[in-house]
PDB file of N, CA and C in Angstrom:
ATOM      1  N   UNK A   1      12.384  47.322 -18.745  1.00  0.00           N
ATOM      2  CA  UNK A   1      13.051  47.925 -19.875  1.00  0.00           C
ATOM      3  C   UNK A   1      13.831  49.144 -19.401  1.00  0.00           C
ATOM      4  N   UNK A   2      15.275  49.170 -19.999  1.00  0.00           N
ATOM      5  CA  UNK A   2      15.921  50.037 -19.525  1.00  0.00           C
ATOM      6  C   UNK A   2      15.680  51.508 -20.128  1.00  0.00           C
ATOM      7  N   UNK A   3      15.965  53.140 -19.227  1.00  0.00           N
ATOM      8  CA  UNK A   3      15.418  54.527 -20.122  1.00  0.00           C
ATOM      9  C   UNK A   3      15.952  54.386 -21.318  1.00  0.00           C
ATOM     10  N   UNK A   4      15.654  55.255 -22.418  1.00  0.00           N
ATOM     11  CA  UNK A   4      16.092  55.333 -23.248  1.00  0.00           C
ATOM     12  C   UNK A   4      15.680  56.430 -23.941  1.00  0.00           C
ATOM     13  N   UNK A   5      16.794  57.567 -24.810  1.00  0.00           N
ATOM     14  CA  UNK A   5      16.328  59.386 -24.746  1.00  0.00           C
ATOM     15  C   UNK A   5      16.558  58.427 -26.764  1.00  0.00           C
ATOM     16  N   UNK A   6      15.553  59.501 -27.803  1.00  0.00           N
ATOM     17  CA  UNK A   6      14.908  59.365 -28.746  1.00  0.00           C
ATOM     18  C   UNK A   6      14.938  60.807 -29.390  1.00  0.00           C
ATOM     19  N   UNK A   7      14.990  61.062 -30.269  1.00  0.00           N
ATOM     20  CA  UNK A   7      14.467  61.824 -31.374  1.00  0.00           C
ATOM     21  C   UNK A   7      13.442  61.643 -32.687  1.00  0.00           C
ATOM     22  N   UNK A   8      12.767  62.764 -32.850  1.00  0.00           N
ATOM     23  CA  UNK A   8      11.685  62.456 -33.598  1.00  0.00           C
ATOM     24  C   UNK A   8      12.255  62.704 -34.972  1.00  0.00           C
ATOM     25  N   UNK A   9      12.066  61.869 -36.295  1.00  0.00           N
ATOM     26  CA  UNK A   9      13.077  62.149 -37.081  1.00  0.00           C
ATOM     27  C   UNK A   9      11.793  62.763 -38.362  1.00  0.00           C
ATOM     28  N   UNK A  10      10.689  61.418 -37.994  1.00  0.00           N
ATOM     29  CA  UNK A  10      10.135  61.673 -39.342  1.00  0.00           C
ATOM     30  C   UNK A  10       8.367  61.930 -38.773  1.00  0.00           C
ATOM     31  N   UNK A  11       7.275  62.311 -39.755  1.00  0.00           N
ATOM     32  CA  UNK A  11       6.279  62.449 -38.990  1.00  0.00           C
ATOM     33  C   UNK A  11       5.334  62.455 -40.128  1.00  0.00           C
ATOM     34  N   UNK A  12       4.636  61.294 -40.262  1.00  0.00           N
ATOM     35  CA  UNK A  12       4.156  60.837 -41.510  1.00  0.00           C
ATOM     36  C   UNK A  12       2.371  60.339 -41.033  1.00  0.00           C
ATOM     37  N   UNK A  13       1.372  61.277 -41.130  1.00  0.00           N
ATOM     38  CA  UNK A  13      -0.067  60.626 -40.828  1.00  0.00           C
ATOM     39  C   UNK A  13      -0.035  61.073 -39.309  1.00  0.00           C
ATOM     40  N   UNK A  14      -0.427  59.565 -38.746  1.00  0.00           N
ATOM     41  CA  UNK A  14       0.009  59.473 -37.648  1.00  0.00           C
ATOM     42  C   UNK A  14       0.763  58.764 -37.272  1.00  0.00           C
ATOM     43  N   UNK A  15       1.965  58.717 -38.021  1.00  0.00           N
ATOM     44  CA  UNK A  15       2.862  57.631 -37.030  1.00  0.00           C
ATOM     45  C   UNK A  15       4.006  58.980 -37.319  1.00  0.00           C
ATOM     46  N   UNK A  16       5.075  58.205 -36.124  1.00  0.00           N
ATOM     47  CA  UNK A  16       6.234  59.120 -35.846  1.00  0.00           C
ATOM     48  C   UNK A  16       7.310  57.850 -36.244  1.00  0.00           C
ATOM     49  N   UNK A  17       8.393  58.171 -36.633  1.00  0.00           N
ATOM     50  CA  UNK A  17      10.148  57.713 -36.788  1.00  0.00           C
ATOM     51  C   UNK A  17      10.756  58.420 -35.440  1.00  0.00           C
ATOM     52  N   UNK A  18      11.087  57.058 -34.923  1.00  0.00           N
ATOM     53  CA  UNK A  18      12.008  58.058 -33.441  1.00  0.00           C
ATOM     54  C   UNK A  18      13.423  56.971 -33.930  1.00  0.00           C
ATOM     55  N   UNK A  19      14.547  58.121 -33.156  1.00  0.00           N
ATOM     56  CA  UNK A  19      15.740  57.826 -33.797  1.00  0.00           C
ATOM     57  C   UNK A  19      16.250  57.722 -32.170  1.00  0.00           C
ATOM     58  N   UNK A  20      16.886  56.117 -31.854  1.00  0.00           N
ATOM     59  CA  UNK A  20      18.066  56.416 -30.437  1.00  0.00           C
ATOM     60  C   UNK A  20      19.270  57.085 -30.532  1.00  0.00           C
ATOM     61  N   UNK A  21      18.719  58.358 -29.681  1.00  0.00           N
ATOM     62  CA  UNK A  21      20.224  58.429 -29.571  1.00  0.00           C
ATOM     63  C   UNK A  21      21.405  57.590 -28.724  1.00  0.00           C
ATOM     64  N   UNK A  22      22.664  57.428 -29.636  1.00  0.00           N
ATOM     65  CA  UNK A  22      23.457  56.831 -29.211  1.00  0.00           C
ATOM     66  C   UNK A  22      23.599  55.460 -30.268  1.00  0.00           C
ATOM     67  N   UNK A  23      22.616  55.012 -30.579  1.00  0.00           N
ATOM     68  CA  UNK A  23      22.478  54.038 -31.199  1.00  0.00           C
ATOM     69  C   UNK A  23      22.032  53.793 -32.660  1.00  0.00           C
ATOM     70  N   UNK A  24      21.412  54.869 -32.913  1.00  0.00           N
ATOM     71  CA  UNK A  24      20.843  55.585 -34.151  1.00  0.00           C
ATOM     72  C   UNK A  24      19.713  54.008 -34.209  1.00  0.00           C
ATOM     73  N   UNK A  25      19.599  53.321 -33.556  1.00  0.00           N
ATOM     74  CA  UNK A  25      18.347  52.479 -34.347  1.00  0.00           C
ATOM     75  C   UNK A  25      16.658  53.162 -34.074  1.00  0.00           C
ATOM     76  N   UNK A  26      15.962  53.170 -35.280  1.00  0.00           N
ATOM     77  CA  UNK A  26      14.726  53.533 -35.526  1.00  0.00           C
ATOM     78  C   UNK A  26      13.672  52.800 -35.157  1.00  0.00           C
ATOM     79  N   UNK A  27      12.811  53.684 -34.596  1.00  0.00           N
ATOM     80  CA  UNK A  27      11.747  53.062 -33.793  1.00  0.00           C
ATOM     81  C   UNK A  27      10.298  53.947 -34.137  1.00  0.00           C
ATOM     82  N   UNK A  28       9.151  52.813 -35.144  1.00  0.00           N
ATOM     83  CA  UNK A  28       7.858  53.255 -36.227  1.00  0.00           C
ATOM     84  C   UNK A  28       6.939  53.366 -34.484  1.00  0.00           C
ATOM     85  N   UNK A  29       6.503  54.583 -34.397  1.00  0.00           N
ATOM     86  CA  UNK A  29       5.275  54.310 -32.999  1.00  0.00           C
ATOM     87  C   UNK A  29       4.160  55.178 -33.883  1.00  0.00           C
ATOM     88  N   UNK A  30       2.804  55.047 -33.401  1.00  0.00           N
ATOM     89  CA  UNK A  30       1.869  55.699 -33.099  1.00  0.00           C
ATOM     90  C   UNK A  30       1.998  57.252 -32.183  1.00  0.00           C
ATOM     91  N   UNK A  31       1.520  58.471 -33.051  1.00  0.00           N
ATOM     92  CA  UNK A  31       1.668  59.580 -32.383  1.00  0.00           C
ATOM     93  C   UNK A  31       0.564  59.812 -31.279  1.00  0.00           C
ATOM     94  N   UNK A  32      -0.317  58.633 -31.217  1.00  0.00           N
ATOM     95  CA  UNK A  32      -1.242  58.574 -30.032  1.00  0.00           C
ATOM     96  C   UNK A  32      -0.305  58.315 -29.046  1.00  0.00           C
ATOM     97  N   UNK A  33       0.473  57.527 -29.093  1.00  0.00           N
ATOM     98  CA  UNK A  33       1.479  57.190 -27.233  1.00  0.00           C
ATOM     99  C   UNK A  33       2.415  58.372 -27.160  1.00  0.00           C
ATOM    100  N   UNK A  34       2.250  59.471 -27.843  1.00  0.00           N
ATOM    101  CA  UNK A  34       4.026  60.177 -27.685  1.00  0.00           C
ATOM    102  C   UNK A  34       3.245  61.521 -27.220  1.00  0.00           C
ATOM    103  N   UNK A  35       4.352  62.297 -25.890  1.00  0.00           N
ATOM    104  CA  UNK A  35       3.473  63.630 -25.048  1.00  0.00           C
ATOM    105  C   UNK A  35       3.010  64.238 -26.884  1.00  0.00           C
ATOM    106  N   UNK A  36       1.611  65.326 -26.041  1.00  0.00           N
ATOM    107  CA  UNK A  36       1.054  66.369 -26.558  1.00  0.00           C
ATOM    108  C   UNK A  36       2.209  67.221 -27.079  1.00  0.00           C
ATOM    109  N   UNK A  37       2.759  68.088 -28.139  1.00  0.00           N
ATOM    110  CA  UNK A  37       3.476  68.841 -28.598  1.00  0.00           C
ATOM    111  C   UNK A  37       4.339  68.100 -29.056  1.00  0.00           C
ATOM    112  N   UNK A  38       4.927  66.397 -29.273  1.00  0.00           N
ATOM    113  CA  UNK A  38       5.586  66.342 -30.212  1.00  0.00           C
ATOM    114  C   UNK A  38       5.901  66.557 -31.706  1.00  0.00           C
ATOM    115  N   UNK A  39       7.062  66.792 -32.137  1.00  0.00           N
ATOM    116  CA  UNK A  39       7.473  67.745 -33.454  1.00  0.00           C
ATOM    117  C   UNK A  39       8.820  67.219 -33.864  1.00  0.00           C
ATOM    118  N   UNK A  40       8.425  67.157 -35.343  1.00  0.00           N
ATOM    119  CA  UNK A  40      10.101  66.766 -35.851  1.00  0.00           C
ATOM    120  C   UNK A  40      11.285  67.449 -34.687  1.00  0.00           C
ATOM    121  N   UNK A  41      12.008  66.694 -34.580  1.00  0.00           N
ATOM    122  CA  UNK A  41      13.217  67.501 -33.974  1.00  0.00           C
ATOM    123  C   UNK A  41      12.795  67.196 -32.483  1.00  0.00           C
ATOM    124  N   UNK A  42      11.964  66.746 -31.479  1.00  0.00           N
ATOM    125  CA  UNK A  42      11.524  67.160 -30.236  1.00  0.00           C
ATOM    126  C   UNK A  42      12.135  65.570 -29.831  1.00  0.00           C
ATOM    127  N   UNK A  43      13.030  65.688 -28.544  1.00  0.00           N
ATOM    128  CA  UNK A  43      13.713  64.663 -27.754  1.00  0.00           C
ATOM    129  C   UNK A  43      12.734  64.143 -26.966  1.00  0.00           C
ATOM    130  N   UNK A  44      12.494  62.855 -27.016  1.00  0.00           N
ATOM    131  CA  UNK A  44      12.285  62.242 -26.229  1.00  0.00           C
ATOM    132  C   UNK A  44      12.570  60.981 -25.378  1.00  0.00           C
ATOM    133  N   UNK A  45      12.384  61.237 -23.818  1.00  0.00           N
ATOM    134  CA  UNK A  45      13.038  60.258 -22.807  1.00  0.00           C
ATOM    135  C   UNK A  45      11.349  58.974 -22.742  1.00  0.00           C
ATOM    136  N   UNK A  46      12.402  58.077 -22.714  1.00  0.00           N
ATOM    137  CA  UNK A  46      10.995  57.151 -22.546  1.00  0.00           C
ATOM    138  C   UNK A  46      11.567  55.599 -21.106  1.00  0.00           C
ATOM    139  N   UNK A  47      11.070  55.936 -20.356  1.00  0.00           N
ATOM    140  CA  UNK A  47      10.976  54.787 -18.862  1.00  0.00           C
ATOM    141  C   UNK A  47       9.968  54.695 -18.350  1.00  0.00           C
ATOM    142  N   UNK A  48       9.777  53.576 -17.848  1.00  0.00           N
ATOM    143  CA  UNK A  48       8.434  52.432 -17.219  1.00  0.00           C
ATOM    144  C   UNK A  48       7.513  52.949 -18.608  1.00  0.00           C
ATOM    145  N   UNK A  49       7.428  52.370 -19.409  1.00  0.00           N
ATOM    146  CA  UNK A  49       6.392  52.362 -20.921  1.00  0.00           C
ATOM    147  C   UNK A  49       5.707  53.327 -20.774  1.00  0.00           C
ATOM    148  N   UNK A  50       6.728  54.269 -20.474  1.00  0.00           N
ATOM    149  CA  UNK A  50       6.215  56.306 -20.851  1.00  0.00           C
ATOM    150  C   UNK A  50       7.362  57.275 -21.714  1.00  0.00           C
ATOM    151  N   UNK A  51       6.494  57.824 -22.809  1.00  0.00           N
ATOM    152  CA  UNK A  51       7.404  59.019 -22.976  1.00  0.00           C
ATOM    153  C   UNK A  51       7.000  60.012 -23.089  1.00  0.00           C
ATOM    154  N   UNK A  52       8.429  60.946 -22.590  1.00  0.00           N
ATOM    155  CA  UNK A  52       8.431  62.346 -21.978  1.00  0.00           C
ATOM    156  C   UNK A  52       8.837  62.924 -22.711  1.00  0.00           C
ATOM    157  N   UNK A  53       8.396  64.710 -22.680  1.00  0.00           N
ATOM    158  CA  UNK A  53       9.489  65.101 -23.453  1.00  0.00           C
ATOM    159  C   UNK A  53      10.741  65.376 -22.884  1.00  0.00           C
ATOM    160  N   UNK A  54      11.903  65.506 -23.112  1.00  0.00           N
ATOM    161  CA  UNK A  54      13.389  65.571 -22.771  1.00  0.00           C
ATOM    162  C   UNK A  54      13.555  66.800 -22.087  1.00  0.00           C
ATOM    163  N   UNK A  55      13.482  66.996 -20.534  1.00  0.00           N
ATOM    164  CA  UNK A  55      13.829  68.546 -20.345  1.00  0.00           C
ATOM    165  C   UNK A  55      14.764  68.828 -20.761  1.00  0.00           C
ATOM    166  N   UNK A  56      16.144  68.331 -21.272  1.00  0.00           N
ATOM    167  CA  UNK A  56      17.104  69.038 -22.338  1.00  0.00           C
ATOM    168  C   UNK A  56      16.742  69.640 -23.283  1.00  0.00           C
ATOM    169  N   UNK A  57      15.665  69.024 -23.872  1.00  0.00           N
ATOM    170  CA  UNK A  57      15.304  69.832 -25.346  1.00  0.00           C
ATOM    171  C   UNK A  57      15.631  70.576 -25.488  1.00  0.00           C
TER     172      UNK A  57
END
């Protein structure tokens, strides 16, 4: 699977709304797989079935 950088849009329980950037399509995950300190608004890069947070942030 190719990288792909994300934004956190929505943050509901425990699940997160991540938004591609570039592509705007939405993606429902579990806030168990996403780094420690994610937060509305917090970029994330995701390659080899990991995500990071975005050192751009």
């Amino acid at each position: 699977m190719e990288p792909k950088d994300y934004i956190v849009i929505k943050i509901a329980g425990e699940y997160a709304t991540l938004q591609e950037i570039g592509t705007e399509e939405e993606l429902f995950i579990a806030l168990a797989l996403l780094p420690e300190g994610t937060d509305l608004g917090t970029r994330l890069h995701y390659e080899m079935f990991s995500y990071e947070i975005a050192e751009n942030a």
